[in-house]
Protein backbone atom coordinates (compact mmCIF):
# COMPACT_ATOMS: atom_id res chain seq x y z
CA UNK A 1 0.00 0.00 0.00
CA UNK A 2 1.70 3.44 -1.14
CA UNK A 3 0.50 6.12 0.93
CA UNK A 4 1.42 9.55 0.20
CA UNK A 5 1.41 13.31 2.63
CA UNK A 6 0.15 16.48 2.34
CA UNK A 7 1.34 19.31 0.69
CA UNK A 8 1.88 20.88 4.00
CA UNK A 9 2.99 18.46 5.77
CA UNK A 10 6.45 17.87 2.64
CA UNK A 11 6.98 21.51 2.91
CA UNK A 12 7.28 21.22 7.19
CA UNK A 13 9.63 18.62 6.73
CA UNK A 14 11.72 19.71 4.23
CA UNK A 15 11.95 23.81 6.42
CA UNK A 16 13.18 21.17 9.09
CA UNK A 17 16.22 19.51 6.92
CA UNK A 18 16.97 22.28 4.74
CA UNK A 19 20.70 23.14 5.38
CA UNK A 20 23.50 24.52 3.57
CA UNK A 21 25.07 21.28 2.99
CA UNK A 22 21.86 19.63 1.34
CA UNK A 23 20.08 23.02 -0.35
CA UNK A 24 21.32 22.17 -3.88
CA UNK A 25 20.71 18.25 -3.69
CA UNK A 26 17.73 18.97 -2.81
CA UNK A 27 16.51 21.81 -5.40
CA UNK A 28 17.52 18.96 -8.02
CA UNK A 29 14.72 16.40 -7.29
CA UNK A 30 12.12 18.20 -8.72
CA UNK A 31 10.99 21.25 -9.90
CA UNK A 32 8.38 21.41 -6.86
CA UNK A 33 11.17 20.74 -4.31
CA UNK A 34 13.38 23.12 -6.41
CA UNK A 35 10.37 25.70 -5.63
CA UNK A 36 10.07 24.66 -1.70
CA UNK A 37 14.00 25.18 -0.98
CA UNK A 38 13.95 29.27 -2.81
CA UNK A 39 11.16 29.90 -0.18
CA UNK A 40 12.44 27.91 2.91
CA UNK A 41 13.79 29.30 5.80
CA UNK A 42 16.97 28.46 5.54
CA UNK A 43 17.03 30.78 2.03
CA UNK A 44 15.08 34.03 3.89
CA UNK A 45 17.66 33.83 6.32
CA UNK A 46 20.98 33.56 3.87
CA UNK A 47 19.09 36.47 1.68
CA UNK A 48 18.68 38.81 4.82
CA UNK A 49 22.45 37.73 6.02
CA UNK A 50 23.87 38.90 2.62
CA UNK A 51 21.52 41.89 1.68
CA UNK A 52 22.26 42.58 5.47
CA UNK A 53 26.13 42.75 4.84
CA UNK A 54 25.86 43.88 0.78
CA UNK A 55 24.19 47.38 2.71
CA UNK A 56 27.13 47.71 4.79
CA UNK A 57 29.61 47.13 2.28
CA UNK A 58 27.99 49.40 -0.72
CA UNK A 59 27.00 52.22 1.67
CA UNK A 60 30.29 51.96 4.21
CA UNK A 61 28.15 53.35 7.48
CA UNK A 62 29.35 52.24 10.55
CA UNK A 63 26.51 51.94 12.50
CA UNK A 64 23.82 50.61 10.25
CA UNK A 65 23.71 47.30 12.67
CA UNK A 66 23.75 47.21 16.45
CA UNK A 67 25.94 44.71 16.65
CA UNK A 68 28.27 43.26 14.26
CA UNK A 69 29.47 40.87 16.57
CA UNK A 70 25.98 39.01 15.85
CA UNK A 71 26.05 39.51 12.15
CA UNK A 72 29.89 37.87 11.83
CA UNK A 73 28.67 34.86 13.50
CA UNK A 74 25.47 34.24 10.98
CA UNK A 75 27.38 34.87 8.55
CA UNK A 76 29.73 32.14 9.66
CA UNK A 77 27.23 29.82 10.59
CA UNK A 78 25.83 29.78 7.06
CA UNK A 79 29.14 29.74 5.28
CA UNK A 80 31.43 27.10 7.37
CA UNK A 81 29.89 23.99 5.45
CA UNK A 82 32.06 25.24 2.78
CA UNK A 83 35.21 24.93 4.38
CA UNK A 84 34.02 21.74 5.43
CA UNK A 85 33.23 21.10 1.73
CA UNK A 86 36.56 22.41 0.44
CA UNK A 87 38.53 20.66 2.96
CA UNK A 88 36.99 17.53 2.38
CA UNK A 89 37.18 17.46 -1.43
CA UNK A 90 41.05 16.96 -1.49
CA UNK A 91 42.80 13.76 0.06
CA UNK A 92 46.13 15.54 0.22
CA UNK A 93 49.40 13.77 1.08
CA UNK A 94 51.74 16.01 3.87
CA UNK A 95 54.92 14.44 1.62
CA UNK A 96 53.83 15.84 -1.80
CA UNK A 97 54.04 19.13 -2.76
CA UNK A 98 52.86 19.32 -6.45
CA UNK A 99 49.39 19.69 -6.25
CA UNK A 100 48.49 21.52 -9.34
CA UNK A 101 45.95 24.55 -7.80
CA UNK A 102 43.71 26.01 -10.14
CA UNK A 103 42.34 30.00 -10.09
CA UNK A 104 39.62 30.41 -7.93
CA UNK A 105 40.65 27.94 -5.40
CA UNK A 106 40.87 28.29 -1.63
CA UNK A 107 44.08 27.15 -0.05
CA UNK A 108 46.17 27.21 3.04
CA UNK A 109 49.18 29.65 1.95
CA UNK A 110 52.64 30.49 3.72
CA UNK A 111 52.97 34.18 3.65
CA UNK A 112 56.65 36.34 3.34
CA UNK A 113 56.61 36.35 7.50
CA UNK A 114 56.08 32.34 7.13
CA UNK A 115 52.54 32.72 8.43
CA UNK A 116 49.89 30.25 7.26
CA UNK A 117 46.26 32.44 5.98
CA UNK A 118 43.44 31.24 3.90
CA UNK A 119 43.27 32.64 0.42
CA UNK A 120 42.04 32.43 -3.04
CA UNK A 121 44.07 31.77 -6.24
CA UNK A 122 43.57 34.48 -8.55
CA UNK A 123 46.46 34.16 -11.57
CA UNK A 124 48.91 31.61 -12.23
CA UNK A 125 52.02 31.86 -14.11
CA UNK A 126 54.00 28.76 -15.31
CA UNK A 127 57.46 28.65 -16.99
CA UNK A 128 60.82 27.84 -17.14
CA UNK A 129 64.38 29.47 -16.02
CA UNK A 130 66.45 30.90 -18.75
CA UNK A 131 68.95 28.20 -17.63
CA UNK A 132 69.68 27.10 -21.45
CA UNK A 133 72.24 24.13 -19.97
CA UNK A 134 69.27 22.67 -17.05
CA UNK A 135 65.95 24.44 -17.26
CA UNK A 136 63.82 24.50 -14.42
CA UNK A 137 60.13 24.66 -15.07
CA UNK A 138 58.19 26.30 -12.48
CA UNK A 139 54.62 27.48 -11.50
CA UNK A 140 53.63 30.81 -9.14
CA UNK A 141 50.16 31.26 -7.65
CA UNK A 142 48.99 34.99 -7.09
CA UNK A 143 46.81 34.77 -4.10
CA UNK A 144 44.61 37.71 -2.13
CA UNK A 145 44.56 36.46 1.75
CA UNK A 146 40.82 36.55 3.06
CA UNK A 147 40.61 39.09 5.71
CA UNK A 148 43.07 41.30 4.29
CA UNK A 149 43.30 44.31 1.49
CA UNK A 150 44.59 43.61 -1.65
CA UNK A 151 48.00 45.37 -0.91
CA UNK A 152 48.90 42.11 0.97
CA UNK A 153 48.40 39.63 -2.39
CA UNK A 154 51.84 37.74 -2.78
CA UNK A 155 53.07 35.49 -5.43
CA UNK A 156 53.61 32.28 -3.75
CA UNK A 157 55.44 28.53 -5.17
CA UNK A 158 53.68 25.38 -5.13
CA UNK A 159 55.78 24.86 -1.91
CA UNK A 160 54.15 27.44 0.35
CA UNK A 161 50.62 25.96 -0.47
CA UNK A 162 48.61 23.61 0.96
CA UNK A 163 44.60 22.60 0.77
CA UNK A 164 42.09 25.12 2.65
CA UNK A 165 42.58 23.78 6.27
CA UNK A 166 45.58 21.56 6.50
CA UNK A 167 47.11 24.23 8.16
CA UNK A 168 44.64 27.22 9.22
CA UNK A 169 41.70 26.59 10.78
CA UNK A 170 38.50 25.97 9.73
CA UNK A 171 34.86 27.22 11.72
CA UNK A 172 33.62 23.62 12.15
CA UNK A 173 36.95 22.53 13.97
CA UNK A 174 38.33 25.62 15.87
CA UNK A 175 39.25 24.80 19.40
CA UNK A 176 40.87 21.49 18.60
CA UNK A 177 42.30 22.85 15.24
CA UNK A 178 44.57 25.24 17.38
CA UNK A 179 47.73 23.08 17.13
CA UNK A 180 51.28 24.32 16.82
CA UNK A 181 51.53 26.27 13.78
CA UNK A 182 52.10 29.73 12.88
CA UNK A 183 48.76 31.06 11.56
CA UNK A 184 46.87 34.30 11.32
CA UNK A 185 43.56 34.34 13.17
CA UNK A 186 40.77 37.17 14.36
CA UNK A 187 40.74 37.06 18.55
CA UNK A 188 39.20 39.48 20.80
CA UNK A 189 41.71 40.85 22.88
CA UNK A 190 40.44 43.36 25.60
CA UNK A 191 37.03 43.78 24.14
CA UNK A 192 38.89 44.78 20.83
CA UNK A 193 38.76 42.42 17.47
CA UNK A 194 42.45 42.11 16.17
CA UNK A 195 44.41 40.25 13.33
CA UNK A 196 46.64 38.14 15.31
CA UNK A 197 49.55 35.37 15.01
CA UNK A 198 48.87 32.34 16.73
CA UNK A 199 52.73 31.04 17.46
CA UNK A 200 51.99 27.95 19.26
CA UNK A 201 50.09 26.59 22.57
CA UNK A 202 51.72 26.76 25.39
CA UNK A 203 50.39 23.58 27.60
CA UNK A 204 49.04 23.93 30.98
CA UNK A 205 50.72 23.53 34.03
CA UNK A 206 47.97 20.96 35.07
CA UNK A 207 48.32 17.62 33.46
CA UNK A 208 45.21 16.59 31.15
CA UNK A 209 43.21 20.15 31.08
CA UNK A 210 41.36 19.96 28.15
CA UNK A 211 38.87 23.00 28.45
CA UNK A 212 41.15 25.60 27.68
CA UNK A 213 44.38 26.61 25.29
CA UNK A 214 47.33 29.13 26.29
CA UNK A 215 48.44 30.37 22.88
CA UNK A 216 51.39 32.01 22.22
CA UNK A 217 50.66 35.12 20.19
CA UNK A 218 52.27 38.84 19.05
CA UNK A 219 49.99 40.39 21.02
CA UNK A 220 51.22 37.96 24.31
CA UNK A 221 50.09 35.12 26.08
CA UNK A 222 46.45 34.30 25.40
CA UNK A 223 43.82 31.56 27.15
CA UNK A 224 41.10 30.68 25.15
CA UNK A 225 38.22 28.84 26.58
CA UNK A 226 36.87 25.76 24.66
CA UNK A 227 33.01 26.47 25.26
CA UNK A 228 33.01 30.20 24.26
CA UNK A 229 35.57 30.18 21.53
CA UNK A 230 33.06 31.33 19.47
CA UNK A 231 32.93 34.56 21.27
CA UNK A 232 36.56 35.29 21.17
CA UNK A 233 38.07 33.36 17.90
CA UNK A 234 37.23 33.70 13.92
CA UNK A 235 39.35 32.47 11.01
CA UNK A 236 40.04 35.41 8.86
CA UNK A 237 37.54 35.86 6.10
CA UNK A 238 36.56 39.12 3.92
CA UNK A 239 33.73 39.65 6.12
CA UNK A 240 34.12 38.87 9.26
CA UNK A 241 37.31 40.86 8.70
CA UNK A 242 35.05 43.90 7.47
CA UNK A 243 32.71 43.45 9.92
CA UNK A 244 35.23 43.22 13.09
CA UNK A 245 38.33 45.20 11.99
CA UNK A 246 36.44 47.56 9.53
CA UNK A 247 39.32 50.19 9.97
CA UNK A 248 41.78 47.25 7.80
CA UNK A 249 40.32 48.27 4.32
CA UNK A 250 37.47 50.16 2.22
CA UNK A 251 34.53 48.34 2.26
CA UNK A 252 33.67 48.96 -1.22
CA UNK A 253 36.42 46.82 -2.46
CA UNK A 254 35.22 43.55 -0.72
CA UNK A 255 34.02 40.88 -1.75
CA UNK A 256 32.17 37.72 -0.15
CA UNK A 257 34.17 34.97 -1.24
CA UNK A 258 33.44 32.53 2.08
């Protein structure tokens, strides 16, 4: 016996397991489906967050929302599935550094202080060394770090790049992603949001403390608590960046790339 529901009752149950993981699956069964997810919830929501922070960006007032605070964390609540996504796309071997990275990609990169940042391929140049006797045949990746202005893009080898997360940090992961490496993060130090090296983690004086980190940073010794890390740690994006260190670059040139 093939029973089938109501109208109402698909649409309830589809508003329940609408995410951003699943929205596009989903919009592909069929063409009423496709209709249910541009109406859910979930979509209202991600069209206020972004007309929310397009307003902000295209008219550059600083107090057009109470609290920005509020809007950086929607906005990476709705966007971390895509690290997630990106980071789980590539199997990538630690031992092998010729991955070939293609423009428009999001990668872990090394930076000219030997910091690790997220950022986006945007050119690529490939050659070879005037060496006529052994030539050596290289490829550059010019990269724009999220969270900062374009004045920081670098040219960067093969060598200095990883996948998005094998060395940064990614939302979904961020208290136990804090390891040992050199990477740029946003913290809130002394009720101020601040671009700032993590060095390294310092460990406890108490054997097998597990709610809290001591990081090493530029700006000093830092503890970060494991169940409000989300108050006090982002990694760097364009606009969380804009929203919590507006005074870093003009809005207007932004862009939402996570």
């Amino acid at each position: 016996m093939i029973t089938t529901i109501s109208n109402d009752v698909e649409n309830y149950i589809l508003n329940m397991v609408i995410n951003g993981n699943n929205i596009q699956n989903i919009s592909k069964v069929c063409k009423d489906w496709k209709k249910i997810t541009m109406i859910s919830n979930y979509k209202k929501q991600e069209n206020n967050l972004y007309n929310r922070t397009r307003m902000l960006m295209e008219d550059k007032e600083y107090f057009l929302e109470k609290n920005y605070f509020d809007l950086a964390k929607k906005w990476e609540k709705f966007h971390s599935y895509r690290w997630d996504k990106i980071y789980n796309a590539i199997d990538e071997n630690p031992d092998i550094k010729t991955n070939l990275w293609k423009i428009g990609d999001y990668i872990d990169v090394k930076d000219k202080i030997d910091v690790w940042g997220p950022a986006k391929i945007i050119d690529i140049d490939t050659g070879q060394t005037p060496n006529s006797f052994l030539p050596l045949y290289y490829r550059r990746y010019h990269v724009k770090f999220l969270g900062w202005s374009d004045y920081f893009n670098e040219w960067v080898t093969s060598i200095n790049v990883r996948k998005l997360g094998y060395h940064t940090i990614i939302p979904s992961n961020k208290f136990d992603g804090i390891k040992n490496e050199k990477i740029w993060t946003l913290l809130k130090i002394e009720q101020e949001w601040r671009m700032v090296i993590i060095r390294g983690i310092i460990q406890p004086s108490i054997m097998g403390v597990t709610n809290y980190k001591l990081l090493d940073t530029n700006e000093g010794i830092i503890r970060i608590e494991k169940e409000n890390i989300d108050e006090n740690f982002f990694p760097p994006s364009n606009v969380t960046s804009f929203l919590l260190a507006p005074y870093r670059f003009n809005p207007k040139f932004r862009e939402n790339y996570l």
